[in-house]
C-alpha atoms as a PDB file:
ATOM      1  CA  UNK A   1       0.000   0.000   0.000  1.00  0.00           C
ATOM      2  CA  UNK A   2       1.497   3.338  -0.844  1.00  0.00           C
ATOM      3  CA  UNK A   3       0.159   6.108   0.603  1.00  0.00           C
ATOM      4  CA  UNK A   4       0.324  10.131  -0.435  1.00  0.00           C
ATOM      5  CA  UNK A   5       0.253  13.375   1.506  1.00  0.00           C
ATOM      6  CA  UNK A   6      -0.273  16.832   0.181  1.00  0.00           C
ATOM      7  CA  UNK A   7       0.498  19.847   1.601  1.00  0.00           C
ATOM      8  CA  UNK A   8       0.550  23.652   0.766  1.00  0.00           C
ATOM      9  CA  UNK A   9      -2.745  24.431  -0.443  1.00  0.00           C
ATOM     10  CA  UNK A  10      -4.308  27.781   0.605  1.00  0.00           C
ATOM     11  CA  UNK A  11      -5.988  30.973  -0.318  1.00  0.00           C
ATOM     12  CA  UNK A  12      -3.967  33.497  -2.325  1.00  0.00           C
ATOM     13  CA  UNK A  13      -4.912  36.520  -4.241  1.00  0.00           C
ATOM     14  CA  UNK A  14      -4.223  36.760  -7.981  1.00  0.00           C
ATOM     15  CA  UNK A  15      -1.191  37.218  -8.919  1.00  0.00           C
ATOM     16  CA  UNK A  16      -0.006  35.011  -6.490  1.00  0.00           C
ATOM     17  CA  UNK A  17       2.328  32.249  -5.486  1.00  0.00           C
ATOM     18  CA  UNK A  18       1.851  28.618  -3.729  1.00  0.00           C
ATOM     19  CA  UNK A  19       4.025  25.782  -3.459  1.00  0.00           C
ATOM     20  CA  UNK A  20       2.350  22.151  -3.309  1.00  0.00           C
ATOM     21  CA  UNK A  21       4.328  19.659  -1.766  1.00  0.00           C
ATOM     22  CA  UNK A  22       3.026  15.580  -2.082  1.00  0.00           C
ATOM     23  CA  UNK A  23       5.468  12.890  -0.005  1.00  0.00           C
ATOM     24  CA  UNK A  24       4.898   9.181  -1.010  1.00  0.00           C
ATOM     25  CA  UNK A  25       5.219   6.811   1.759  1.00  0.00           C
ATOM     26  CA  UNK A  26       4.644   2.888   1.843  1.00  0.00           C
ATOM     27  CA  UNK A  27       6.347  -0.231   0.718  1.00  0.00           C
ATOM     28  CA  UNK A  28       7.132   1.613  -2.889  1.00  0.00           C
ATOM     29  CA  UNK A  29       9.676  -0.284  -5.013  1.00  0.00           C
ATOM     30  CA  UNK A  30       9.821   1.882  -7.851  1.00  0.00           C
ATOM     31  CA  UNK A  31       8.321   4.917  -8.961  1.00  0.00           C
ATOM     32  CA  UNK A  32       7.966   5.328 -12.815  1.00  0.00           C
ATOM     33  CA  UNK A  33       6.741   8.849 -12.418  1.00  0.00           C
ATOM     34  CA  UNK A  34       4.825  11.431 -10.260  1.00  0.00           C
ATOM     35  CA  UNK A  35       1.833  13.960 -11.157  1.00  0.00           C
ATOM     36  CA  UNK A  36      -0.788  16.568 -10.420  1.00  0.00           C
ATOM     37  CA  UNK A  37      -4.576  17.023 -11.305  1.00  0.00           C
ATOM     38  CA  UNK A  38      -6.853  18.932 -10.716  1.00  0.00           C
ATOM     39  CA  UNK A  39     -10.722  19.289  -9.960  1.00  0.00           C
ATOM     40  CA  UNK A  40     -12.946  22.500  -9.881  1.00  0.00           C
ATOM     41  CA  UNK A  41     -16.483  22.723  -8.506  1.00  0.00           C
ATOM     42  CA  UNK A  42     -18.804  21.264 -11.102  1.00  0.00           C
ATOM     43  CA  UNK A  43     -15.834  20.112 -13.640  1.00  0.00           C
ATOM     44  CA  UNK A  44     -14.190  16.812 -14.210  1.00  0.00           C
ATOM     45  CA  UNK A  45     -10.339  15.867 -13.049  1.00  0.00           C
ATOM     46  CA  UNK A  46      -7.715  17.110 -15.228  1.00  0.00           C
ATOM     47  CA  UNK A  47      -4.355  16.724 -16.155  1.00  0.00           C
ATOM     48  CA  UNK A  48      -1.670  19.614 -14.888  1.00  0.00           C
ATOM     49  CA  UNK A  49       1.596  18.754 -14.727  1.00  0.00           C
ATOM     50  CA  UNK A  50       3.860  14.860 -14.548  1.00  0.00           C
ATOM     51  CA  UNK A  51       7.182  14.564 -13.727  1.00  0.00           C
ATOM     52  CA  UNK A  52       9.138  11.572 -14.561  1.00  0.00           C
ATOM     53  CA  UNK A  53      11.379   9.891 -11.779  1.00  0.00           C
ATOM     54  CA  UNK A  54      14.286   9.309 -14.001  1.00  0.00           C
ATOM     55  CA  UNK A  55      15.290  11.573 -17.052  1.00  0.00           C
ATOM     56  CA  UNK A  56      13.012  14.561 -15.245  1.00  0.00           C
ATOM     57  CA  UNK A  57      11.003  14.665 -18.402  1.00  0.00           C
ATOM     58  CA  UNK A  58       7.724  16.984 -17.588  1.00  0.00           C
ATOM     59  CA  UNK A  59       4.355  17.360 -19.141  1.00  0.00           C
ATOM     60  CA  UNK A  60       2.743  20.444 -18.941  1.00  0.00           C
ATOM     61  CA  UNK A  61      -1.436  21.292 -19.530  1.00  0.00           C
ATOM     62  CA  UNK A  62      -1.254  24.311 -21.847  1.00  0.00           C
ATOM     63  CA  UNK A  63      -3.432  26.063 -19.298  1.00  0.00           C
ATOM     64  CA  UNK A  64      -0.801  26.101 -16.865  1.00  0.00           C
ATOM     65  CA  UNK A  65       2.713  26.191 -18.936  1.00  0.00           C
ATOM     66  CA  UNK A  66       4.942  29.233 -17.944  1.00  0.00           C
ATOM     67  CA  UNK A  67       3.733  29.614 -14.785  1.00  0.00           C
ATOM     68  CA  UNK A  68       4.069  26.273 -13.024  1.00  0.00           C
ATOM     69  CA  UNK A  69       6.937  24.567 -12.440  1.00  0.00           C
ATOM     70  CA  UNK A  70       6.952  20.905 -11.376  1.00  0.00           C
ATOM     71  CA  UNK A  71      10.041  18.935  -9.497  1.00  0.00           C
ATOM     72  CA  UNK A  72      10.801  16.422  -7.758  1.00  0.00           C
ATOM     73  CA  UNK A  73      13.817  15.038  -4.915  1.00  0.00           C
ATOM     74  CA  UNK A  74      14.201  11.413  -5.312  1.00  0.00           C
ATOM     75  CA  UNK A  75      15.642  10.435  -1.974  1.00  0.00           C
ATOM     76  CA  UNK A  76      12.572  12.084  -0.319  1.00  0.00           C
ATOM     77  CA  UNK A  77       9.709  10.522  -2.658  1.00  0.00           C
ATOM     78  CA  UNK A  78       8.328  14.187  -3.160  1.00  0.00           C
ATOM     79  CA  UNK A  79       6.972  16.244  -6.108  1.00  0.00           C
ATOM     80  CA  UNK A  80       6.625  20.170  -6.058  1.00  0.00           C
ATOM     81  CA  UNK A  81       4.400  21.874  -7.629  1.00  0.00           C
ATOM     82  CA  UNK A  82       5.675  25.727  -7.995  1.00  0.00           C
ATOM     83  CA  UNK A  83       2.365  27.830  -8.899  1.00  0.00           C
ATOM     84  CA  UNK A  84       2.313  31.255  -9.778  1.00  0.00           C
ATOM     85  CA  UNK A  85       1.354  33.994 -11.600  1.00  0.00           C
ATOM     86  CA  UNK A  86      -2.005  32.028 -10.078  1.00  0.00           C
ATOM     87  CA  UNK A  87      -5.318  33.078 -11.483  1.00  0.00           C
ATOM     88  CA  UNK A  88      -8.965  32.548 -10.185  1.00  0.00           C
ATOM     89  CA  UNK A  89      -9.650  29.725 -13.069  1.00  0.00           C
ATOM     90  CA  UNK A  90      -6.478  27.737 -10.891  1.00  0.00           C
ATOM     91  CA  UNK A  91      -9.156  27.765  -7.843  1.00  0.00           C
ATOM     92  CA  UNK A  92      -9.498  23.400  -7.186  1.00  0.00           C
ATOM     93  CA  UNK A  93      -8.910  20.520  -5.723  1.00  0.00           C
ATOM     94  CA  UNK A  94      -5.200  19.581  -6.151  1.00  0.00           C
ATOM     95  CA  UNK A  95      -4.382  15.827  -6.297  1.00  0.00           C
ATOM     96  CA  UNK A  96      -1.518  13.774  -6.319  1.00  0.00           C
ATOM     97  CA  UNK A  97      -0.854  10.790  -7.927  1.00  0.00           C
ATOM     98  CA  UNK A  98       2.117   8.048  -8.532  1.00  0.00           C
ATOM     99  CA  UNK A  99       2.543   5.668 -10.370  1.00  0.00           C
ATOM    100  CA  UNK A 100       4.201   2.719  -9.446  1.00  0.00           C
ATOM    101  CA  UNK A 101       5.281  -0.751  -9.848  1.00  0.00           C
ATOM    102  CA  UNK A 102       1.994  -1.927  -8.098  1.00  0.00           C
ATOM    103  CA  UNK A 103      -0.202   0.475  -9.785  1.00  0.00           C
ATOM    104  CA  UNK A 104      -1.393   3.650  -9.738  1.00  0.00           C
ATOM    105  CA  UNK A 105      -2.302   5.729  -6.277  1.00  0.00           C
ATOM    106  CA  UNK A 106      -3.305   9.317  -5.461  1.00  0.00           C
ATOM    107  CA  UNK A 107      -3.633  11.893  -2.677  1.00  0.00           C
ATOM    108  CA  UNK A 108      -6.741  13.206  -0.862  1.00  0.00           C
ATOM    109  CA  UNK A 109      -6.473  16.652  -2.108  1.00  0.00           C
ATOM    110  CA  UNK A 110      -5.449  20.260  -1.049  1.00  0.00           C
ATOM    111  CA  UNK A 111      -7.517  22.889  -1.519  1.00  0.00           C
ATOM    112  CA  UNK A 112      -5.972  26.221  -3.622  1.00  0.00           C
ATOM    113  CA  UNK A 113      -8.268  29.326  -4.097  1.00  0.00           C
ATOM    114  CA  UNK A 114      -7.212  32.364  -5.913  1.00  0.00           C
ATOM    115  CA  UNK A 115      -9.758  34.871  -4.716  1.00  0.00           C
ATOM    116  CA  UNK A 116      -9.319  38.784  -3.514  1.00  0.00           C
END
């Protein structure tokens, strides 16, 4: 079982900057790569940035290229994800996910809202 904790979700005002932080934890024997979606009231999960665990190749959504920045640290099982330049459309859910040898498993969610 592999389990993921976010942290660094809050409220900021447009303009903005937050820093998401997800740890991994469990019996993990390899990660193949490390993410982040996102959910807004009424819309469906989507895709924001992926970070792969060797190589650091990343994936940006176009919504978000430019002013996020997604890494990782290998010895701690953490991915970052640097947010700025935030706008009220960023306002969701953030989740984490991994992806592992033994599938596929995600965080509970921190909350970001860009509001004044």
């Amino acid at each position: 079982q592999v389990q993921l904790v976010e942290s660094g979700g809050g409220l900021v005002q447009p303009g903005g900057s937050l820093r998401l932080s997800c740890t991994a934890s469990g019996i993990i024997f390899r990660i193949y790569a490390m993410g982040w979606f996102r959910q807004a009231p009424g819309k469906e999960r989507e895709f924001v940035a992926a970070i792969s665990w060797s190589g650091d190749i990343t994936n940006y959504a176009d919504s978000v290229r430019g002013r996020f920045t997604i890494s990782k640290d290998n010895a701690k099982n953490t991915v970052y994800l640097q947010m700025n330049t935030l706008k009220p459309e960023d306002t969701a859910v953030y989740y984490c996910n991994v992806h592992t040898t033994t599938g596929t498993f995600w965080g509970q969610g921190t909350q970001v809202t860009v509001s004044s």
